[in-house]
N, C-alpha and C. Protein backbone atom coordinates (compact mmCIF):
# COMPACT_ATOMS: atom_id res chain seq x y z
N UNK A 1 -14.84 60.91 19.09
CA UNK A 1 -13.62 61.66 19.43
C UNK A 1 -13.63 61.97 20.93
N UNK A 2 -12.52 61.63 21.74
CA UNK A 2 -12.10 61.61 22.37
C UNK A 2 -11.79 62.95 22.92
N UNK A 3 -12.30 64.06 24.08
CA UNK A 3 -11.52 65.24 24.31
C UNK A 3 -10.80 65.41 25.86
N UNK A 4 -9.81 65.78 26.26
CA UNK A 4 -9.43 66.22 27.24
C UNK A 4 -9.10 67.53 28.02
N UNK A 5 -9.45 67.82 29.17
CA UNK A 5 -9.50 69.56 29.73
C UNK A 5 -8.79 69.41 30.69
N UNK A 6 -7.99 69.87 31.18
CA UNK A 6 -7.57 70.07 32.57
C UNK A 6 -7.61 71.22 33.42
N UNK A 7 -7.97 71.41 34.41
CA UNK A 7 -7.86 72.50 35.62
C UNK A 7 -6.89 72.27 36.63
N UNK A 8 -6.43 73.25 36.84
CA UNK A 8 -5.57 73.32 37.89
C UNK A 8 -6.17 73.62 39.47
N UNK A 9 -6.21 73.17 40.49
CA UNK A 9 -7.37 73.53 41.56
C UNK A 9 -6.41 73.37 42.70
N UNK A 10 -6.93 74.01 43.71
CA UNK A 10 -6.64 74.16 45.30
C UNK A 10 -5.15 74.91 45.75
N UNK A 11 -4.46 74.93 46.11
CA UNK A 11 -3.22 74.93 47.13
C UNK A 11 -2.03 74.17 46.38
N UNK A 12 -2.43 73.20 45.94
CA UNK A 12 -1.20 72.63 45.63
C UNK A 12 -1.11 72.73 43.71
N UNK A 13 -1.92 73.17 43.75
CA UNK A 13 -1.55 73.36 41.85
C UNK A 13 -2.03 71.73 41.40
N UNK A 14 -3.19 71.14 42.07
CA UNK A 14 -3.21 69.73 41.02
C UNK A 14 -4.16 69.80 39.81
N UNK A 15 -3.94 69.06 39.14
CA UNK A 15 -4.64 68.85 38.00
C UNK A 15 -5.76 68.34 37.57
N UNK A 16 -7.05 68.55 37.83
CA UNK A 16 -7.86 67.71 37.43
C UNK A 16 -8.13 67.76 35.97
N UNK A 17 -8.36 66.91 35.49
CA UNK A 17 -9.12 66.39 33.97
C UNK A 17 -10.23 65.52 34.13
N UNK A 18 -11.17 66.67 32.93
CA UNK A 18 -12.17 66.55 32.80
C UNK A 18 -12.16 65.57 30.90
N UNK A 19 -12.54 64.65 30.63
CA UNK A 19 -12.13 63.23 29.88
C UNK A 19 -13.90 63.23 29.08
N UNK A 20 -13.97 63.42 27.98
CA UNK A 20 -15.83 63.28 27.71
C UNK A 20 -15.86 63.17 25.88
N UNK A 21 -16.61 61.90 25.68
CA UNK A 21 -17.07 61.39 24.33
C UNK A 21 -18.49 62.95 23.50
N UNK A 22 -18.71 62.34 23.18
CA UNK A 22 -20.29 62.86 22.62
C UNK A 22 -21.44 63.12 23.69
N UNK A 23 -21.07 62.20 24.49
CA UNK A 23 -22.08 61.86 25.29
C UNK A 23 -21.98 62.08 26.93
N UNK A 24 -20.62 61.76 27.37
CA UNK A 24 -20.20 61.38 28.74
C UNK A 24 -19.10 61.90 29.21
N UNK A 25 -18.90 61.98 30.39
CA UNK A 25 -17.95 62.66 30.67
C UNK A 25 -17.20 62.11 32.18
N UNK A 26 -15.63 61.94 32.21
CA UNK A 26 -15.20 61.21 32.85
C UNK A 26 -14.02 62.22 34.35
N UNK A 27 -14.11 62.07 35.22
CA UNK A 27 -13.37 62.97 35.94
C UNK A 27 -12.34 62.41 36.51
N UNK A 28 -11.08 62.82 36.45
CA UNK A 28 -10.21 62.37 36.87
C UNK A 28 -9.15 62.95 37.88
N UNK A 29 -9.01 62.82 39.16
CA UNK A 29 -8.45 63.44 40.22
C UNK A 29 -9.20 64.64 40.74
N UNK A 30 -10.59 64.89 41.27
CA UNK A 30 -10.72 66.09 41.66
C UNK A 30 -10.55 66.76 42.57
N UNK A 31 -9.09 67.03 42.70
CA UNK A 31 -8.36 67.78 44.21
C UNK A 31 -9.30 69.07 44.96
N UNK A 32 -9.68 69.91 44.49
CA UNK A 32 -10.23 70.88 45.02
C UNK A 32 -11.84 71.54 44.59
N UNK A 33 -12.15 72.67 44.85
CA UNK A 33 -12.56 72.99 44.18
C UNK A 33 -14.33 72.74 43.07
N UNK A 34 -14.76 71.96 43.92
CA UNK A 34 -15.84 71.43 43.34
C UNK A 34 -16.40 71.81 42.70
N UNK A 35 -17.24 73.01 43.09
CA UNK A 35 -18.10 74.18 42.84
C UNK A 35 -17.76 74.24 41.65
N UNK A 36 -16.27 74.76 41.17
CA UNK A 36 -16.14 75.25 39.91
C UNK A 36 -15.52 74.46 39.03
N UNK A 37 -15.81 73.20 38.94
CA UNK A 37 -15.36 71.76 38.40
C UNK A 37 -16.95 71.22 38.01
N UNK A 38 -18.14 71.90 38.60
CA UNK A 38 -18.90 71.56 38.15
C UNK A 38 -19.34 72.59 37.26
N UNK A 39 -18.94 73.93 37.23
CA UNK A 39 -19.80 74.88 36.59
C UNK A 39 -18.62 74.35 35.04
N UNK A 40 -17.57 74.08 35.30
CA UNK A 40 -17.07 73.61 34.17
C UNK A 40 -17.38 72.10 33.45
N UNK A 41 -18.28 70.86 34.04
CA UNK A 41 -19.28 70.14 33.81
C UNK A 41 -20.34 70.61 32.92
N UNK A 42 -21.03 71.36 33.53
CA UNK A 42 -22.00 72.55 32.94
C UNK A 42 -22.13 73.26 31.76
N UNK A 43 -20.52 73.54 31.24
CA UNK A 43 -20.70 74.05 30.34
C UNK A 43 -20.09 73.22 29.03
N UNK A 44 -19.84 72.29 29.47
CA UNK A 44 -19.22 71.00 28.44
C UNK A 44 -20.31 70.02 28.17
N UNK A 45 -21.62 69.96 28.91
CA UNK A 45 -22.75 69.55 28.86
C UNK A 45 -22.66 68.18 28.55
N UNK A 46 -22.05 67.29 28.97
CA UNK A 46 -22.00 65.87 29.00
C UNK A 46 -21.88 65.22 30.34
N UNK A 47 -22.83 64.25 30.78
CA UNK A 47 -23.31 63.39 31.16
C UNK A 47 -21.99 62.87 32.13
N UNK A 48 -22.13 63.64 33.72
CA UNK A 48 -20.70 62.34 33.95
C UNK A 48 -21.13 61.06 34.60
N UNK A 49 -20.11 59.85 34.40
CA UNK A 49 -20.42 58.73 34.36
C UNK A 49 -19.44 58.06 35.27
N UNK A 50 -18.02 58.85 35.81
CA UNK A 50 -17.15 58.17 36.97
C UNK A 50 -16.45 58.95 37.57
N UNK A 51 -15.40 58.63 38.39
CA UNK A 51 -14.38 59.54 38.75
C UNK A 51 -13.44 58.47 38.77
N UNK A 52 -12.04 58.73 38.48
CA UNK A 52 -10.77 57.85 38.43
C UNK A 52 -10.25 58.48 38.94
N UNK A 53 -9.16 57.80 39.75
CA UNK A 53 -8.46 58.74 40.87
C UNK A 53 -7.19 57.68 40.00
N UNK A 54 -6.13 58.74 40.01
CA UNK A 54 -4.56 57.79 39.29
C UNK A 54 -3.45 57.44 41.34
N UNK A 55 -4.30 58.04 42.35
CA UNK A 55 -3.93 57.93 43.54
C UNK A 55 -4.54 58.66 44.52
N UNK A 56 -4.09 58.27 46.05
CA UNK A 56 -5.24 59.11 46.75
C UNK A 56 -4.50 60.06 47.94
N UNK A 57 -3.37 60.96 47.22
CA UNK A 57 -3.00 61.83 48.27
C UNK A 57 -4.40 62.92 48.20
N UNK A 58 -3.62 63.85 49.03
CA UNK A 58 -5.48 64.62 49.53
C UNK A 58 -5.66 65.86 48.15
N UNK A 59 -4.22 66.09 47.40
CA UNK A 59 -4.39 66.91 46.49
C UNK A 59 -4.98 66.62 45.50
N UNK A 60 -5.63 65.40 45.24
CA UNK A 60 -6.68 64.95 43.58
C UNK A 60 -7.53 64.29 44.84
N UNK A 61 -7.93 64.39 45.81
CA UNK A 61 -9.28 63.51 46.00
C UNK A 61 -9.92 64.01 47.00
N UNK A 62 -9.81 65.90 47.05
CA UNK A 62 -10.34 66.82 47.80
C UNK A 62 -12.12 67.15 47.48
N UNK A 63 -12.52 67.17 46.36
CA UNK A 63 -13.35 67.01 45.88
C UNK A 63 -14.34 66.19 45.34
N UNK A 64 -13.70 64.72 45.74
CA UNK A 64 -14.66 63.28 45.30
C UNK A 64 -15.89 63.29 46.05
N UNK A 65 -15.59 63.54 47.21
CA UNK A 65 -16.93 63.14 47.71
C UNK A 65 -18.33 63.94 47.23
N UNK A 66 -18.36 65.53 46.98
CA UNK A 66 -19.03 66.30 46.63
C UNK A 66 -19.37 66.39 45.32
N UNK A 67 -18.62 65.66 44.29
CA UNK A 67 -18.71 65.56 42.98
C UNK A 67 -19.76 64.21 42.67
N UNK A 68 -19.07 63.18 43.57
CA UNK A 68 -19.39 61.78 43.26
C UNK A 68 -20.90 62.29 43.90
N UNK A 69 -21.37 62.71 44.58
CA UNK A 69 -22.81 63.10 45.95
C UNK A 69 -23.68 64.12 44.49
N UNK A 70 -23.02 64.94 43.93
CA UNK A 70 -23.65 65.76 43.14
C UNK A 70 -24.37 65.06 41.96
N UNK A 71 -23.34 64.23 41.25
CA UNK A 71 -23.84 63.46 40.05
C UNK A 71 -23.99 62.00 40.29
N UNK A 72 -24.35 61.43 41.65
CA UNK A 72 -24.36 60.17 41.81
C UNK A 72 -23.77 59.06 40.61
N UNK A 73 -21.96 59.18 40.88
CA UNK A 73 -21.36 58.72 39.89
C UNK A 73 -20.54 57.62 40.66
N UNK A 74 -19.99 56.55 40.24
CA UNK A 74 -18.75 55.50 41.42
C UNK A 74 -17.70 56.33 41.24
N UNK A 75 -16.78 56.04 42.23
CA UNK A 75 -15.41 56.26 42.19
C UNK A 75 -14.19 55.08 41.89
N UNK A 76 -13.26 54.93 40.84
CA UNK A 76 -12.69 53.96 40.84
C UNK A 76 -11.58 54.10 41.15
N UNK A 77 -10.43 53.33 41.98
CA UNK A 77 -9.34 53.55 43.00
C UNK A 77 -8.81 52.67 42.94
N UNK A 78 -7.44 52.35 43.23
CA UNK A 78 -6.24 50.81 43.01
C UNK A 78 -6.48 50.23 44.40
N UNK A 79 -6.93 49.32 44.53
CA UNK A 79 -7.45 48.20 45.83
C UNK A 79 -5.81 48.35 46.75
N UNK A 80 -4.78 49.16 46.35
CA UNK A 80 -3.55 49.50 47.35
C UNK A 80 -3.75 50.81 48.28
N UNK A 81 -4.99 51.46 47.10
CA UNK A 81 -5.28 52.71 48.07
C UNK A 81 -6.33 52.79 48.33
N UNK A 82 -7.31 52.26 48.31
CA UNK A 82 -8.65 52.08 49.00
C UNK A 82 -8.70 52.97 50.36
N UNK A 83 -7.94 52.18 51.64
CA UNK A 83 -8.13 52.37 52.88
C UNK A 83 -7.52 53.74 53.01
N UNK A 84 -6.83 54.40 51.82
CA UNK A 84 -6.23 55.86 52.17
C UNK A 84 -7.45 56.73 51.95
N UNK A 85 -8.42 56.62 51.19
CA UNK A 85 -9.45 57.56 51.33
C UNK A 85 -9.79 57.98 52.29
N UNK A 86 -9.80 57.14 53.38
CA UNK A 86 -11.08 57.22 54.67
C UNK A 86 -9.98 57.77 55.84
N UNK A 87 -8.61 57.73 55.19
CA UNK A 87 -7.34 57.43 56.31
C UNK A 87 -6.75 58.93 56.33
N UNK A 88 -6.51 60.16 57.20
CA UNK A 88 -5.95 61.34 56.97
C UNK A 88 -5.02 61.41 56.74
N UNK A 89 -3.98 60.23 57.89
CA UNK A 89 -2.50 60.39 57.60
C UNK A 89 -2.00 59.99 56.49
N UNK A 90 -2.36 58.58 56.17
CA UNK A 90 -2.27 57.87 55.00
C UNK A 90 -2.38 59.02 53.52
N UNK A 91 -3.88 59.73 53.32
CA UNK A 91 -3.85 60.48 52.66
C UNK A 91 -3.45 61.88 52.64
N UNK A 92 -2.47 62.22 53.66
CA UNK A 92 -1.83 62.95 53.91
C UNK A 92 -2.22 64.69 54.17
N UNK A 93 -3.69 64.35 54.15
CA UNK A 93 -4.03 65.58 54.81
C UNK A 93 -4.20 65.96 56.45
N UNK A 94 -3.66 64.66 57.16
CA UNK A 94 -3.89 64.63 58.56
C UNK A 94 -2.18 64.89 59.17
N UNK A 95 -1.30 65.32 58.03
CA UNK A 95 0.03 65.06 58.38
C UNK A 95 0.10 66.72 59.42
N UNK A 96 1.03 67.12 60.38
CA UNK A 96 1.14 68.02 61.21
C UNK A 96 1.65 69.13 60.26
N UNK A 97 1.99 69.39 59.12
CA UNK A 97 2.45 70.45 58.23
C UNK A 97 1.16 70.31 57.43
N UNK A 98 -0.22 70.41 57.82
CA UNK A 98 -1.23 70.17 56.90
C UNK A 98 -2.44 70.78 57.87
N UNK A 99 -1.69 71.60 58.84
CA UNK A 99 -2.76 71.68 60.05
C UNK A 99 -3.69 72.91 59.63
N UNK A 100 -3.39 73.62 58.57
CA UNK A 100 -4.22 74.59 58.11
C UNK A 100 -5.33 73.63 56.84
N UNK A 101 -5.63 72.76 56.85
CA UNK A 101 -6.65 72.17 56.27
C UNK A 101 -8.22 70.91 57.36
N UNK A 102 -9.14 70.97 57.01
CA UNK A 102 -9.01 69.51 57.55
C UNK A 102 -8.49 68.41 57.34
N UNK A 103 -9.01 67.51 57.88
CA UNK A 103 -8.31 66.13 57.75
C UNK A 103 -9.77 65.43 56.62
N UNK A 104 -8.86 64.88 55.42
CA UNK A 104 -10.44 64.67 54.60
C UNK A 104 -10.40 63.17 54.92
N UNK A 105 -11.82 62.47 55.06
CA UNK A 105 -12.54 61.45 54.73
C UNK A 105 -12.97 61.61 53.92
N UNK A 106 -12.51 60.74 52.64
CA UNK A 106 -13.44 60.65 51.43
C UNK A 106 -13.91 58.66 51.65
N UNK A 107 -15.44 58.48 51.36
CA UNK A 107 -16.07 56.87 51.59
C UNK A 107 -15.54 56.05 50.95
N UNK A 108 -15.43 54.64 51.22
CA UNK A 108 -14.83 53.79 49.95
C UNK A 108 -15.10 54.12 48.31
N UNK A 109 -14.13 53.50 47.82
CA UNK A 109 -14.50 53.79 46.57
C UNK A 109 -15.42 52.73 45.97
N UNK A 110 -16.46 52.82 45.09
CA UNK A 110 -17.47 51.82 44.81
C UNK A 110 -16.26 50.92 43.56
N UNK A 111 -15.51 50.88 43.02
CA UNK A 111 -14.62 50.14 42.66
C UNK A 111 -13.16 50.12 42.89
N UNK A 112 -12.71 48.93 42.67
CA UNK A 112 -11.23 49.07 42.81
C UNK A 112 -11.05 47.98 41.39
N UNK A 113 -9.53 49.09 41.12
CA UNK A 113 -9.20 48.51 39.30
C UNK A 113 -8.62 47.85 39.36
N UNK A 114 -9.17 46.76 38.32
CA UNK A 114 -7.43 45.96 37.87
C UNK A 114 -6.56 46.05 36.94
N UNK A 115 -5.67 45.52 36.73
CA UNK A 115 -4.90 46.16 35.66
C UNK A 115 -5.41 45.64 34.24
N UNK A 116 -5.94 46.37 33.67
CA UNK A 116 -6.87 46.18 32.48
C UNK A 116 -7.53 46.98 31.74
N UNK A 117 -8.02 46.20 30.67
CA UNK A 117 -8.64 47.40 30.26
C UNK A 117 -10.30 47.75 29.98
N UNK A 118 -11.00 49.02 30.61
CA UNK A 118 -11.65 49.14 30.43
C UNK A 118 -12.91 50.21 29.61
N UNK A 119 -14.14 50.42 29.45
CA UNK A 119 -14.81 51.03 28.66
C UNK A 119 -15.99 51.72 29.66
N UNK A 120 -15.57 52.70 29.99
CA UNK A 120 -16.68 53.70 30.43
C UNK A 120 -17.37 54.92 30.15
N UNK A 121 -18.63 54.66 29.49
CA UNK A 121 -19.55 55.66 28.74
C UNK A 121 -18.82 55.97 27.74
N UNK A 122 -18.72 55.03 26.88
CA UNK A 122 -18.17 54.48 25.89
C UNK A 122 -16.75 55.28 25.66
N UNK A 123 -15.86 55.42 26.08
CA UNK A 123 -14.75 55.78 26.44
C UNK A 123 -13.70 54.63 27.32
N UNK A 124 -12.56 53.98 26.06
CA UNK A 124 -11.57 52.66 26.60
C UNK A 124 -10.37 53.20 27.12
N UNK A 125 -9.91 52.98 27.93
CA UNK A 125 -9.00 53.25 28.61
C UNK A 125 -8.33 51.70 29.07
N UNK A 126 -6.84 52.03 29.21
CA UNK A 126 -5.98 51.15 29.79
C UNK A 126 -5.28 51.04 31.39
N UNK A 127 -5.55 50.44 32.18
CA UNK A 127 -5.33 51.05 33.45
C UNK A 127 -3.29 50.31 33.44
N UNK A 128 -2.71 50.77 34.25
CA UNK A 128 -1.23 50.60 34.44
C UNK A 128 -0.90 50.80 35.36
N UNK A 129 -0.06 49.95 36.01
CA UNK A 129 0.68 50.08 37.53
C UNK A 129 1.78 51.04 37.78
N UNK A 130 1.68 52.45 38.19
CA UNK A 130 3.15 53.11 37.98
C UNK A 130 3.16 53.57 39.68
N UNK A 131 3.61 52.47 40.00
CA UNK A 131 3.83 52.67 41.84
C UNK A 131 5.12 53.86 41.82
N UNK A 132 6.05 54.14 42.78
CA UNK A 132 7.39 54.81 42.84
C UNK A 132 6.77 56.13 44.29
N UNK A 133 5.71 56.58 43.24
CA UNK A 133 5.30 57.74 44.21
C UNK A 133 3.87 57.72 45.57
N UNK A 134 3.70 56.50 44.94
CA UNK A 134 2.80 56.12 45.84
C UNK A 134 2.11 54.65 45.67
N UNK A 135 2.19 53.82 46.60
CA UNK A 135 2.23 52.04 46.38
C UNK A 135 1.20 51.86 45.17
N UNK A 136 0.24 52.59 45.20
CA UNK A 136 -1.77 52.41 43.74
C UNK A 136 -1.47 53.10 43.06
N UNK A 137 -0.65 54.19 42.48
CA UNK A 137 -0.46 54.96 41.42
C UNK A 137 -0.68 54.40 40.46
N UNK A 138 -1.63 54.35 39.57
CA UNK A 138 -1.64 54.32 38.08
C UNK A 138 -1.95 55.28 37.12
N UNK A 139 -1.72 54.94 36.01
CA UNK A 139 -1.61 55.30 34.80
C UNK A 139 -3.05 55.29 33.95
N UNK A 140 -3.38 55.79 33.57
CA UNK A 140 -4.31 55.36 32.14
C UNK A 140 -4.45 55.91 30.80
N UNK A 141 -4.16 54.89 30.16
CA UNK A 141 -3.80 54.82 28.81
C UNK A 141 -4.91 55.19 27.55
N UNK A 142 -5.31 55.98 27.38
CA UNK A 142 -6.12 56.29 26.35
C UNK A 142 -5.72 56.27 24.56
N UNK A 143 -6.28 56.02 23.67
CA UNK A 143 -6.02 55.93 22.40
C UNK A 143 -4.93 57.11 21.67
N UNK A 144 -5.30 58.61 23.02
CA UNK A 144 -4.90 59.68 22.22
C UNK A 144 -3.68 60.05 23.34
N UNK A 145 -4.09 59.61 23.99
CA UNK A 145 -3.16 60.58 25.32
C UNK A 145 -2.99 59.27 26.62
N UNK A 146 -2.30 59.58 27.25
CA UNK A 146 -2.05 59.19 28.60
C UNK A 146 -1.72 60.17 29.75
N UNK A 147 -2.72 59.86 30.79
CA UNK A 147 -2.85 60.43 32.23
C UNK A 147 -1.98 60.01 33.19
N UNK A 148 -1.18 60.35 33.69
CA UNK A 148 0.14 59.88 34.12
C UNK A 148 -0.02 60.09 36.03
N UNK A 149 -0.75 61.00 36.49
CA UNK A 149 -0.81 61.33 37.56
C UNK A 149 0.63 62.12 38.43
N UNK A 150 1.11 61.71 39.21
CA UNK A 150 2.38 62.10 40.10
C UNK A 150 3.44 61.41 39.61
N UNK A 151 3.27 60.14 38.43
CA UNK A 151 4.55 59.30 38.35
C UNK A 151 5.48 59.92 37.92
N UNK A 152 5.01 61.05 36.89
CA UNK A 152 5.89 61.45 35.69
C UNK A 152 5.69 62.88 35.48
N UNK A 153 6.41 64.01 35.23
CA UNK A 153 5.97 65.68 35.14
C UNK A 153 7.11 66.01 34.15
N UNK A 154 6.60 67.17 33.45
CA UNK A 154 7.27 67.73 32.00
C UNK A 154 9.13 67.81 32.92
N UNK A 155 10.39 67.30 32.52
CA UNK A 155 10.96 67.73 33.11
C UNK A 155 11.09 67.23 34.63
N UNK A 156 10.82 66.41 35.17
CA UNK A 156 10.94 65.63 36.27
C UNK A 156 9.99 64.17 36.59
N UNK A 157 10.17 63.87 38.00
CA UNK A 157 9.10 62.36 38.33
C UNK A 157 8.65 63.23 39.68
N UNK A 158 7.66 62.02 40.06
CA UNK A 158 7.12 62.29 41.18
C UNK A 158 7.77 62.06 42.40
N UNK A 159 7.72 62.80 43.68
CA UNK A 159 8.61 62.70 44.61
C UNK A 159 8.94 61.18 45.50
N UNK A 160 9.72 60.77 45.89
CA UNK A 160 9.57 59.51 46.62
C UNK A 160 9.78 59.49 47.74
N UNK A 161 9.80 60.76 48.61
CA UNK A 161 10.06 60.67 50.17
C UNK A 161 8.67 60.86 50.72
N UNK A 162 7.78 59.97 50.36
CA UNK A 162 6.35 60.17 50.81
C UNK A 162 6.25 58.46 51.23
N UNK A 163 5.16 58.56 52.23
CA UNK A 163 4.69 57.08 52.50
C UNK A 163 4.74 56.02 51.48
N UNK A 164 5.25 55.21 51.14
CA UNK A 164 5.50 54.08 49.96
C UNK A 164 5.85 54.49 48.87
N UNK A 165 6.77 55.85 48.84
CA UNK A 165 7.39 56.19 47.72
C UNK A 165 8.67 55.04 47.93
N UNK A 166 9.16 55.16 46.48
CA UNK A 166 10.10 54.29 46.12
C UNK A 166 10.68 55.18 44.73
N UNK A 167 12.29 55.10 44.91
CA UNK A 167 12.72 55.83 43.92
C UNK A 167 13.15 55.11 42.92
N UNK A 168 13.65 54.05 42.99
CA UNK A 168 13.90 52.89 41.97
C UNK A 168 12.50 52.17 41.23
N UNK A 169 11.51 52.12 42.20
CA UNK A 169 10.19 51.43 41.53
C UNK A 169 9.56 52.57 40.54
N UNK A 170 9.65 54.10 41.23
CA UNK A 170 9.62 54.98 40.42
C UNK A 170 10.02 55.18 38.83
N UNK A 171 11.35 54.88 38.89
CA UNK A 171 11.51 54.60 37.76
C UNK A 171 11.68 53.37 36.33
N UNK A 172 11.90 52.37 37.41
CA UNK A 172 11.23 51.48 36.65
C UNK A 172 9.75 51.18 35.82
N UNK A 173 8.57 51.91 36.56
CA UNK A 173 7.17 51.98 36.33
C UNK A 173 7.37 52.75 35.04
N UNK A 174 8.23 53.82 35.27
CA UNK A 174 8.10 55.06 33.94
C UNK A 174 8.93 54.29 32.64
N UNK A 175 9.91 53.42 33.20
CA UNK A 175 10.17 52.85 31.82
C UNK A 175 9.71 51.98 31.35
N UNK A 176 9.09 50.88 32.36
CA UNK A 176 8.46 50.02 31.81
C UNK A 176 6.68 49.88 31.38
N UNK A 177 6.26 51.31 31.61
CA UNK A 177 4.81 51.22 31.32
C UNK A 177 4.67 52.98 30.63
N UNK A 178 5.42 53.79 30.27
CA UNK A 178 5.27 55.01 30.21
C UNK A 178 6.44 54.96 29.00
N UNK A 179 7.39 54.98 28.64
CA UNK A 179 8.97 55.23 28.00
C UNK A 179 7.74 54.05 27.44
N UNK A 180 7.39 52.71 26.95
CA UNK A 180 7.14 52.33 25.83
C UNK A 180 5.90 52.26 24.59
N UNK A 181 5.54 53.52 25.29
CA UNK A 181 4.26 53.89 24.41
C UNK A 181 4.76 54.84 23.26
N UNK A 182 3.94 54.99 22.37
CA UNK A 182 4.68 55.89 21.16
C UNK A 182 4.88 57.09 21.80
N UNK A 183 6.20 57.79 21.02
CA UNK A 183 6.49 58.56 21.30
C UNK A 183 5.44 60.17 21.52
N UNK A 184 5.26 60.15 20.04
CA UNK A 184 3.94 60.97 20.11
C UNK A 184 2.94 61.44 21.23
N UNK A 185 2.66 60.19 22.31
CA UNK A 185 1.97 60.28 22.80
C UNK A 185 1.69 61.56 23.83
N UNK A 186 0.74 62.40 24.23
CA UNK A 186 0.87 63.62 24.58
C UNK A 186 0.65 62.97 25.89
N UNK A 187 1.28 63.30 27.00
CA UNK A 187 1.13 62.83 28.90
C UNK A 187 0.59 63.94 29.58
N UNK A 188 -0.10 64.09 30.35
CA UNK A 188 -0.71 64.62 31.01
C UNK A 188 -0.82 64.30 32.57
N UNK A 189 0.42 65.34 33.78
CA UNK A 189 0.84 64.93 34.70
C UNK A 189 -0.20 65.52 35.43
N UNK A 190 0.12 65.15 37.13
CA UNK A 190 -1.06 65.65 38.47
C UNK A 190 -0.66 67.08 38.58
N UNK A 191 0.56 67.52 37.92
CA UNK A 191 0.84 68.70 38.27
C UNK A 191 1.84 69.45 37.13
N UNK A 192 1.69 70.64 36.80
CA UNK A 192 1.91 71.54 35.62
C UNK A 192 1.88 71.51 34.39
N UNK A 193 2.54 71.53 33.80
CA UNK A 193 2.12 71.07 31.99
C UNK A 193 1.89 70.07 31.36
N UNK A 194 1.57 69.80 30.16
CA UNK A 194 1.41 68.53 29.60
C UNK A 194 2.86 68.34 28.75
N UNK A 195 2.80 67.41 28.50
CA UNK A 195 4.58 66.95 28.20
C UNK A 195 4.15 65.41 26.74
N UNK A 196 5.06 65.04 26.24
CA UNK A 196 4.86 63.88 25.49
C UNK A 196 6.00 62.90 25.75
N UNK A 197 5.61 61.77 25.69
CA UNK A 197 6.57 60.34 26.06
C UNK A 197 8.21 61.11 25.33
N UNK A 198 7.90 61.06 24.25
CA UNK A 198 9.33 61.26 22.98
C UNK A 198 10.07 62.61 24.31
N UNK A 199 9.50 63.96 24.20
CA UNK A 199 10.25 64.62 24.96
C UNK A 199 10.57 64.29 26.31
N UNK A 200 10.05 63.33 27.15
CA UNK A 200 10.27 62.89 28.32
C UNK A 200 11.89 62.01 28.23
N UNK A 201 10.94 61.11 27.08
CA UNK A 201 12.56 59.92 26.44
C UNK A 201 13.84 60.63 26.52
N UNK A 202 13.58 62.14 25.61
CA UNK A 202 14.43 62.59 25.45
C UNK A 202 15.59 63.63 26.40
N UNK A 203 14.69 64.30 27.48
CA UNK A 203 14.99 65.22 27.79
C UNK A 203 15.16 64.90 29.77
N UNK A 204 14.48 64.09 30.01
CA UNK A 204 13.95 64.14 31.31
C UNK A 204 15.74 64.21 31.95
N UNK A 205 15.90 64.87 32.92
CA UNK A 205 16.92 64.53 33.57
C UNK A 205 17.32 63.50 34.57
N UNK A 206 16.14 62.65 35.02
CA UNK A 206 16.48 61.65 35.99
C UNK A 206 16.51 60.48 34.20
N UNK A 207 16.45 60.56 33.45
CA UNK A 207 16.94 59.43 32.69
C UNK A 207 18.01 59.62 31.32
N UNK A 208 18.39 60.55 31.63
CA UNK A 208 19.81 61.16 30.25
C UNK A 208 20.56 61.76 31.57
């Protein structure tokens, strides 16, 4: 069985999820906050084994480097955003309305995904292309749930007036890789509540 946690961390309200079998435990976006992303590691007592980033603005990948350094774990990243790790502007913590932070360098990522599917610490996941809000945005598809990142939020999408946002690719990604999963499916965005495909189908206002 499959469980999922999320925290909310830093300045901008992002979401990390914490993803862990019996055994292992998987991190996904860790924007802020390390320290207490690990004491919450700690007390879930499973083994972590990666970090998945669904993109690399500076609000989910504030904390990779210190996480990935703590539990000598890889980081896996869409080969579109690779060079934004290491990049401030790119990852948008070097932007001039950002001057109350540093500018983060986080190191390459020891993988870059393809669209596929894979099994880590025995945990399968589906990786998915949902560009709109940012050119590497993906998705991943789990048996129980799907991690949606910035593409998609309870009640809205992710913004597109950002570096390689796109408002049409935006929504095409959400219908063509998000809108056809069962409805049921519970989503889990980079930012505020968790939401399900069916009420998204149903309700979202950029698509009714």
């Amino acid at each position: 069985m499959i469980q999922i946690e999320g925290f909310v961390t830093g300045i901008a309200q992002e979401n990390c999820y914490l993803i862990h079998n019996e055994h292992y435990l998987l991190i996904v976006d860790p924007g802020s906050e390390g320290d207490r992303l690990s004491q919450e590691i700690t007390r879930i007592g499973k083994t972590p084994c990666g970090i998945l980033l669904t993109h690399t603005h500076f609000d989910h990948i504030g904390a990779v480097e210190q996480l990935r350094n703590t539990y000598n774990i890889p980081v896996y990243v869409s080969p579109l955003e690779q060079k934004w790790l290491g990049d401030p502007i790119l990852n948008l913590s070097g932007l001039g309305r950002h001057d109350d932070m540093p500018d983060l360098i986080v190191q390459p990522a020891e993988h870059e995904f393809e669209l596929k599917e894979y099994t880590i610490g025995g945990m399968t996941f589906q990786v998915v292309p949902t560009p709109g809000h940012s050119i590497g945005s993906v998705s991943f598809i789990f048996d129980d749930f799907v991690v949606v990142g910035d593409a998609l939020f309870k009640g809205s999408i992710g913004r597109t007036d950002l570096h390689t946002g796109d408002l049409q690719q935006l929504l095409y990604s959400i219908k063509n890789y998000l809108f056809t999963l069962p409805r049921e499916l519970p989503a889990y965005p980079g930012h505020g509540e968790a939401t399900t495909i069916g009420h998204e189908i149903d309700t979202n206002p950029f698509f009714n």
